[in-house]
Protein backbone atom coordinates (compact mmCIF):
# COMPACT_ATOMS: atom_id res chain seq x y z
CA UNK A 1 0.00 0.00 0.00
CA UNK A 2 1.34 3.49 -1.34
CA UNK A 3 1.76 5.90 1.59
CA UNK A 4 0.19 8.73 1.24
CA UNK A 5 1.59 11.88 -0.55
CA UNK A 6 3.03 14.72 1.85
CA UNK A 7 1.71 18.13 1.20
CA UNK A 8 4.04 20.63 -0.20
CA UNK A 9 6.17 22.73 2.41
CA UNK A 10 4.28 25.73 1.35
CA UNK A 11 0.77 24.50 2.27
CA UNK A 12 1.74 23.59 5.52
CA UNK A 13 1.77 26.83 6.21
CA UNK A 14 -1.51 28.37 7.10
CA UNK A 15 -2.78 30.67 4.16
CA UNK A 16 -3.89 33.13 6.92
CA UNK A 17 -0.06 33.51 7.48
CA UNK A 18 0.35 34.47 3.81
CA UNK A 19 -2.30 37.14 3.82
CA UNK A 20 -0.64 38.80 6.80
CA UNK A 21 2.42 37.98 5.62
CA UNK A 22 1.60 39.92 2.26
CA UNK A 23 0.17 43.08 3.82
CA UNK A 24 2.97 43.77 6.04
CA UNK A 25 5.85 42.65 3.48
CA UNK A 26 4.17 45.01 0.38
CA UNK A 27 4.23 48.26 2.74
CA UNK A 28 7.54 47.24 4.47
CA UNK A 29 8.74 47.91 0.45
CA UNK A 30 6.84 51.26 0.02
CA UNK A 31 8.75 52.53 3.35
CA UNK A 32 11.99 51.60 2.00
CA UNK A 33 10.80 53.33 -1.47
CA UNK A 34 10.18 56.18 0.79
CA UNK A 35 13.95 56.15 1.67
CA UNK A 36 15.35 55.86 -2.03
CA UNK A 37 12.93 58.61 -2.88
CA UNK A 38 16.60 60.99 -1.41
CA UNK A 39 18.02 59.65 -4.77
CA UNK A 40 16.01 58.38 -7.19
CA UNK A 41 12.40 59.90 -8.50
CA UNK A 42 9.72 58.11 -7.26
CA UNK A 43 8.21 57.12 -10.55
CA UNK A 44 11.89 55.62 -11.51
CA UNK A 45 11.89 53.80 -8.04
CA UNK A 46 7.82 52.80 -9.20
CA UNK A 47 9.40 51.86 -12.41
CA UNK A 48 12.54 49.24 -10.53
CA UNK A 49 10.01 47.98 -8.83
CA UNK A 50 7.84 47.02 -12.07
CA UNK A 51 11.21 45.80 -13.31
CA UNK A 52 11.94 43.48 -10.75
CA UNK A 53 8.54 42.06 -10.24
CA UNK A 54 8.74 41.32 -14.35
CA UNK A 55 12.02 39.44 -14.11
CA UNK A 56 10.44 36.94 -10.58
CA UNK A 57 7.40 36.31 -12.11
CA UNK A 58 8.44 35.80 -15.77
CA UNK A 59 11.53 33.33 -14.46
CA UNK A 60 8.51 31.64 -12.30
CA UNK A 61 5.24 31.31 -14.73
CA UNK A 62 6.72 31.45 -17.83
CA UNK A 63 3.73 32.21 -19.78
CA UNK A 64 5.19 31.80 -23.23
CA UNK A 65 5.46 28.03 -23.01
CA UNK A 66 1.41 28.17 -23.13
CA UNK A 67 1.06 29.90 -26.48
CA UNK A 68 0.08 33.68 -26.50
CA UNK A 69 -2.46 35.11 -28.93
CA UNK A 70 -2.54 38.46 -29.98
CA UNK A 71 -5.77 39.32 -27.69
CA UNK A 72 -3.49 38.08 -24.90
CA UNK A 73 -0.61 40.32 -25.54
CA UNK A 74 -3.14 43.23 -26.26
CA UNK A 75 -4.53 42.96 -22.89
CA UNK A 76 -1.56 42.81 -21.06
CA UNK A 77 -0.10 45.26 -22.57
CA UNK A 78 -3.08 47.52 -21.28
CA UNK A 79 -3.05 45.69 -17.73
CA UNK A 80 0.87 47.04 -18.05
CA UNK A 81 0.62 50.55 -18.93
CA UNK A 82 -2.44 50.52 -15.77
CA UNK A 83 0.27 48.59 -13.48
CA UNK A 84 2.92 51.56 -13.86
CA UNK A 85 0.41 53.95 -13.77
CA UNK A 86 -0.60 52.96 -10.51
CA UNK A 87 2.17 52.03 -8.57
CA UNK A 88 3.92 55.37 -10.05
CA UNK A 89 0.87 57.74 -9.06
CA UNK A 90 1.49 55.83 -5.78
CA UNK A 91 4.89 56.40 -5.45
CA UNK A 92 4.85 60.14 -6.30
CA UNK A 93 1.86 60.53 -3.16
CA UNK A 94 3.78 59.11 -0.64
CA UNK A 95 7.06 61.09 -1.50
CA UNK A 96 4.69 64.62 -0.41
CA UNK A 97 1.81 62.82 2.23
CA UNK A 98 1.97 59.96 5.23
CA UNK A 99 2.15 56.18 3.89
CA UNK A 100 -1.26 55.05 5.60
CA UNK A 101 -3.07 58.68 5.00
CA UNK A 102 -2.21 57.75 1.19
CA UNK A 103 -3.50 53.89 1.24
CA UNK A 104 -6.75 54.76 2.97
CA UNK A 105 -7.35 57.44 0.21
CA UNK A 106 -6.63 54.96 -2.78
CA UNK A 107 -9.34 52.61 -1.42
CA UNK A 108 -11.74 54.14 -3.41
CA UNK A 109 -10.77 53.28 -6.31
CA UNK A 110 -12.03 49.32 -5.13
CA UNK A 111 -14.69 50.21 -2.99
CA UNK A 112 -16.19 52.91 -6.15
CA UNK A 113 -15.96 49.51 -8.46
CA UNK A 114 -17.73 47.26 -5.34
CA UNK A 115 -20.37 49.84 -5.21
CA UNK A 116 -20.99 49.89 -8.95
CA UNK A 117 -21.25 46.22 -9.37
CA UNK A 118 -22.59 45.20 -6.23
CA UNK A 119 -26.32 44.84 -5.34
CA UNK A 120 -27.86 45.61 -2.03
CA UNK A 121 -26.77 47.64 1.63
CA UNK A 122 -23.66 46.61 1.76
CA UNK A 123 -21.65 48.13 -0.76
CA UNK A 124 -24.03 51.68 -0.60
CA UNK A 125 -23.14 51.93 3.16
CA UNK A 126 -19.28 50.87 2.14
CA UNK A 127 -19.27 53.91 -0.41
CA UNK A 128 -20.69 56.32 2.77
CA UNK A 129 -17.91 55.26 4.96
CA UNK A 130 -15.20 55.19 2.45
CA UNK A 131 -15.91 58.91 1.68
CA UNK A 132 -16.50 59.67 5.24
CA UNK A 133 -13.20 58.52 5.94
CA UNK A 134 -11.60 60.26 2.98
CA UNK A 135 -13.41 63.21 4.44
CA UNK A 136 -11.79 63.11 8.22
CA UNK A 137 -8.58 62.39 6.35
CA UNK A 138 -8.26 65.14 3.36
CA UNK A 139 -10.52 67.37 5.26
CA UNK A 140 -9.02 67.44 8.31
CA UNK A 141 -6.02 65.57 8.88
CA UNK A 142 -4.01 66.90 6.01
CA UNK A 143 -3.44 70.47 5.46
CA UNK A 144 -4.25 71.08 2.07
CA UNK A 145 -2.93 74.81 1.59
CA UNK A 146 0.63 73.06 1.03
CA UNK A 147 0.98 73.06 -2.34
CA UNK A 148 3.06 69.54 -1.72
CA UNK A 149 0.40 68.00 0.20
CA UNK A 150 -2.33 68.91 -2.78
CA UNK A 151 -0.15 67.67 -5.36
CA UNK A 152 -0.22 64.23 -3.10
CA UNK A 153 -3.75 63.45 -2.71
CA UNK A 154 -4.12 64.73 -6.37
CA UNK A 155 -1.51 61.94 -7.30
CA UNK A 156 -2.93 59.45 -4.79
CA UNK A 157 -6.75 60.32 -6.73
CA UNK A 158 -4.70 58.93 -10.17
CA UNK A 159 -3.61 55.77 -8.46
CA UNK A 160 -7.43 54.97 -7.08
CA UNK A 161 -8.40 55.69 -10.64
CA UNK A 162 -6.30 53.52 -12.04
CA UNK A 163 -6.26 50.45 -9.30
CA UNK A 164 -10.13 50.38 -10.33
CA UNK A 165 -8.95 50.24 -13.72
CA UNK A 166 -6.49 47.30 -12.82
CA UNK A 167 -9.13 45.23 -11.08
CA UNK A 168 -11.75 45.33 -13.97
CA UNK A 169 -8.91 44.90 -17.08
CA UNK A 170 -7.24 41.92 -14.58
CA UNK A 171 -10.47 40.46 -14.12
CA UNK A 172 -11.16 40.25 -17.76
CA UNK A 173 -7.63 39.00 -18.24
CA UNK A 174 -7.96 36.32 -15.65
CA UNK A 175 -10.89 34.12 -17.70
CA UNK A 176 -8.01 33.09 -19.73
CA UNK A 177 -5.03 32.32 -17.39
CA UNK A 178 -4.10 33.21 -13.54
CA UNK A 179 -3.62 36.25 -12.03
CA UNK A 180 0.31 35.74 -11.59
CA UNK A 181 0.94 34.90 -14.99
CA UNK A 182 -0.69 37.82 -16.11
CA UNK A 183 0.79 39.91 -13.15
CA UNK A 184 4.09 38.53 -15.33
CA UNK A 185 3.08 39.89 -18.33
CA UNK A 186 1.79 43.20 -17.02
CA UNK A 187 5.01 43.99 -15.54
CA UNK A 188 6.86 43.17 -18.53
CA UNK A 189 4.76 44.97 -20.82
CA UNK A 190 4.34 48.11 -18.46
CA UNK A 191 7.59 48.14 -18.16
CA UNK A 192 8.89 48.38 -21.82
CA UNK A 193 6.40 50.98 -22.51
CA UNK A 194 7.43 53.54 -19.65
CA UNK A 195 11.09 52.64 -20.28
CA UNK A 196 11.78 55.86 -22.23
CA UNK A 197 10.03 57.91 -19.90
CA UNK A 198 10.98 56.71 -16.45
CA UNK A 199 14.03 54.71 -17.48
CA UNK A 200 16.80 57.72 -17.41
CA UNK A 201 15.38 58.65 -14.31
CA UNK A 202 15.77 55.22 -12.73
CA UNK A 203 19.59 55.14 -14.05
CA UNK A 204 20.55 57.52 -10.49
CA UNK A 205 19.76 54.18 -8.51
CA UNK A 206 23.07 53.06 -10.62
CA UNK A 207 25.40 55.52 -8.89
CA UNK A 208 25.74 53.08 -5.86
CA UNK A 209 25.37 48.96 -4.74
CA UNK A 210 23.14 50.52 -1.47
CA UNK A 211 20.42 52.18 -4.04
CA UNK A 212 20.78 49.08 -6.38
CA UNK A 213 19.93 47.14 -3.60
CA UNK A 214 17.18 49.21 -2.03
CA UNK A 215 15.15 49.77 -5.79
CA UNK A 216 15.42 45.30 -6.19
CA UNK A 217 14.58 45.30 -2.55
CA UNK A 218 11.40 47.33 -3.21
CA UNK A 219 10.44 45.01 -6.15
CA UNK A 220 10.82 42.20 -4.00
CA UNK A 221 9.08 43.38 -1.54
CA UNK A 222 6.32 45.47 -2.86
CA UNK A 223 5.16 43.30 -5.81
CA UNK A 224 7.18 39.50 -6.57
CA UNK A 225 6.82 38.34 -2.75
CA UNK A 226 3.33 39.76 -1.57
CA UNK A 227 1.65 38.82 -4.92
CA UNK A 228 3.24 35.18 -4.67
CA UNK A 229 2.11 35.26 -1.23
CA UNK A 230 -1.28 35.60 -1.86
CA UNK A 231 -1.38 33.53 -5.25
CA UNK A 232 -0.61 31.04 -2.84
CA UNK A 233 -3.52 31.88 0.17
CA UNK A 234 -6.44 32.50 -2.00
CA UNK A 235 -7.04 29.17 -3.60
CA UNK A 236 -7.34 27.94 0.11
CA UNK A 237 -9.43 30.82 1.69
CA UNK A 238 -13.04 32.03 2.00
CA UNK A 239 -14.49 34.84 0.48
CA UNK A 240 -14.51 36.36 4.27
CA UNK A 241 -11.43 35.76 4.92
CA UNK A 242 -10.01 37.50 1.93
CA UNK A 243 -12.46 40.39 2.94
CA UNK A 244 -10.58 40.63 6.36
CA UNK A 245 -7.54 41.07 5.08
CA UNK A 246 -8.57 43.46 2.47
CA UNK A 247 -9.95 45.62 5.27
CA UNK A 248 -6.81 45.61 7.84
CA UNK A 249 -4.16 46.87 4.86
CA UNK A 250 -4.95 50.35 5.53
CA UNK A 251 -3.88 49.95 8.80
CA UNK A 252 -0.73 47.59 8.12
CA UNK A 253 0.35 50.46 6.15
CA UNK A 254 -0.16 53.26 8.87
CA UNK A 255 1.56 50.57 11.25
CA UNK A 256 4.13 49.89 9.08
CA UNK A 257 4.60 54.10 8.13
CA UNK A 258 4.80 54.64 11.94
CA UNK A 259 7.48 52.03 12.92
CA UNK A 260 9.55 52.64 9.88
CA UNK A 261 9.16 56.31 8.84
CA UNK A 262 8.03 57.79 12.16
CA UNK A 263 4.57 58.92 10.56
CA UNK A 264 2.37 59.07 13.58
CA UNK A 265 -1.52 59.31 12.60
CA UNK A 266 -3.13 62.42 14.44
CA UNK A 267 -6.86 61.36 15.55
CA UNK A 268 -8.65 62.73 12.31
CA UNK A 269 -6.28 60.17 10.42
CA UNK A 270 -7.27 57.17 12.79
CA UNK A 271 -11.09 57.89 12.98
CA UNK A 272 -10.44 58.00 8.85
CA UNK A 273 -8.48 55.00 8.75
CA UNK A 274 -10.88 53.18 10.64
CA UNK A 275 -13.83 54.02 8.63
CA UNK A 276 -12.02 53.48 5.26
CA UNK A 277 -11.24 50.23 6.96
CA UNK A 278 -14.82 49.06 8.15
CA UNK A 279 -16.09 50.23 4.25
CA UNK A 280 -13.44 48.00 2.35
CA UNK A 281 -14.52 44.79 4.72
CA UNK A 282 -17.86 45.55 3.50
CA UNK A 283 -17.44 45.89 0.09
CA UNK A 284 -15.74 42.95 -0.04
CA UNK A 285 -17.46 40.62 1.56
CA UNK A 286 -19.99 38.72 -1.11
């Protein structure tokens, strides 16, 4: 008799542990972007991080040994140029306002496509609380007659735009392969195309093996770990789950912005982050 087959090392793990795992590891990266910011423009470091995240997940999936039509490498190519667009837009916020202040703001962008799509109470009271919390934060936690701090939520508006964008276009994608492999090919793709427009600027993270290290470090981070993370928790985890964890990354990232860049949310910022919070659970939750 055949003894049975031992699960993989990797789902021995609990996929709870991922998800946590993920949140804290992705904004660990944007704090250490933060800190290469001193050097490098924050759309270059956006653009590294691309980079990276291209090279891990291309070396891992390989999506060309599956064939690749030309409706495939259209839609990536889109899915690409909205990857960039995002993580840049994000990357260009957090170098003028607080880490968590920007993350609970660029919620919108998924709770305005849950409340468009979604039927019922839920995702209507979601959309109240997620501008009521955008309210306590841009209203009255941030000081909006700095120029800097205007330009931030203005650039932190562009990323929610566009991480609605990336849901829809990567849903769409998904119906004909996985979300990593076509995380691979969005990273490849987005980064070709902004290559002559961020790539001289990403060239100062050259002048030394410390920035080398910290732009990689970010792409590790920030995109090739967290995403592999969670490719790996949400085959295994309920709908609820997923919405918990969903709900507690604004917070990771004001934790995380704290500890690591001594950003300490005033009480306007909390009572925000904690409403922003409470809507994303609900508008994810099915």
């Amino acid at each position: 008799m055949n003894a049975p087959a031992q699960r993989p090392v990797t789902d021995r793990i609990p996929p709870q542990l991922y998800i946590v795992g993920s949140g804290l590891i992705q904004y660990v990266g944007a704090a250490l972007a933060v800190i290469a910011f001193a050097s490098v423009e924050p759309a270059s470091v956006a653009w590294w991080r691309v980079l990276t995240g291209a090279v891990v997940l291309l070396a891992w999936k390989r999506p060309w040994r599956g064939g690749l039509t030309r409706s495939d490498l259209a839609i990536s190519a889109l899915f690409g140029v909205i990857i960039l667009t995002m993580n840049s837009s994000f990357y260009e916020s957090i170098a003028r306002i607080p880490l968590g202040t920007a993350v609970s703001i660029e919620f919108i962008g998924p709770v305005a496509v849950a409340v468009i799509r979604g039927r019922g109470w839920r995702p209507r009271i979601a959309a109240v609380l997620a501008f009521a919390g955008v309210a306590c934060i841009g209203g009255l936690a941030l000081d909006l007659s700095v120029p800097s701090v205007r330009v931030g939520v203005a650039w932190i508006l562009l990323a929610a735009l566009a991480w609605s964008a990336y849901i829809v276009v990567g849903q769409k994608a998904s119906t004909t392969r996985d979300g990593v492999t076509n995380l691979a090919l969005g990273c490849a793709w987005g980064t070709l195309f902004f290559a002559p427009f961020l790539g001289p600027g990403a060239m100062a993270a050259l002048a030394s093996w410390k920035l080398i290290a910290i732009v990689v470090g970010v792409g590790l981070l920030s995109t090739a770990i967290p995403y592999t993370f969670e490719a790996l928790a949400m085959r295994r985890l309920a709908a609820s789950t997923f919405a918990l964890f969903a709900a507690i990354l604004p917070a990771t990232s004001a934790l995380v912005g704290a500890v690591m860049l001594r950003q300490i949310p005033g009480v306007f910022e909390l009572i925000g982050l904690v409403l922003v919070s409470v809507a994303v659970w609900l508008a994810s939750r099915e």
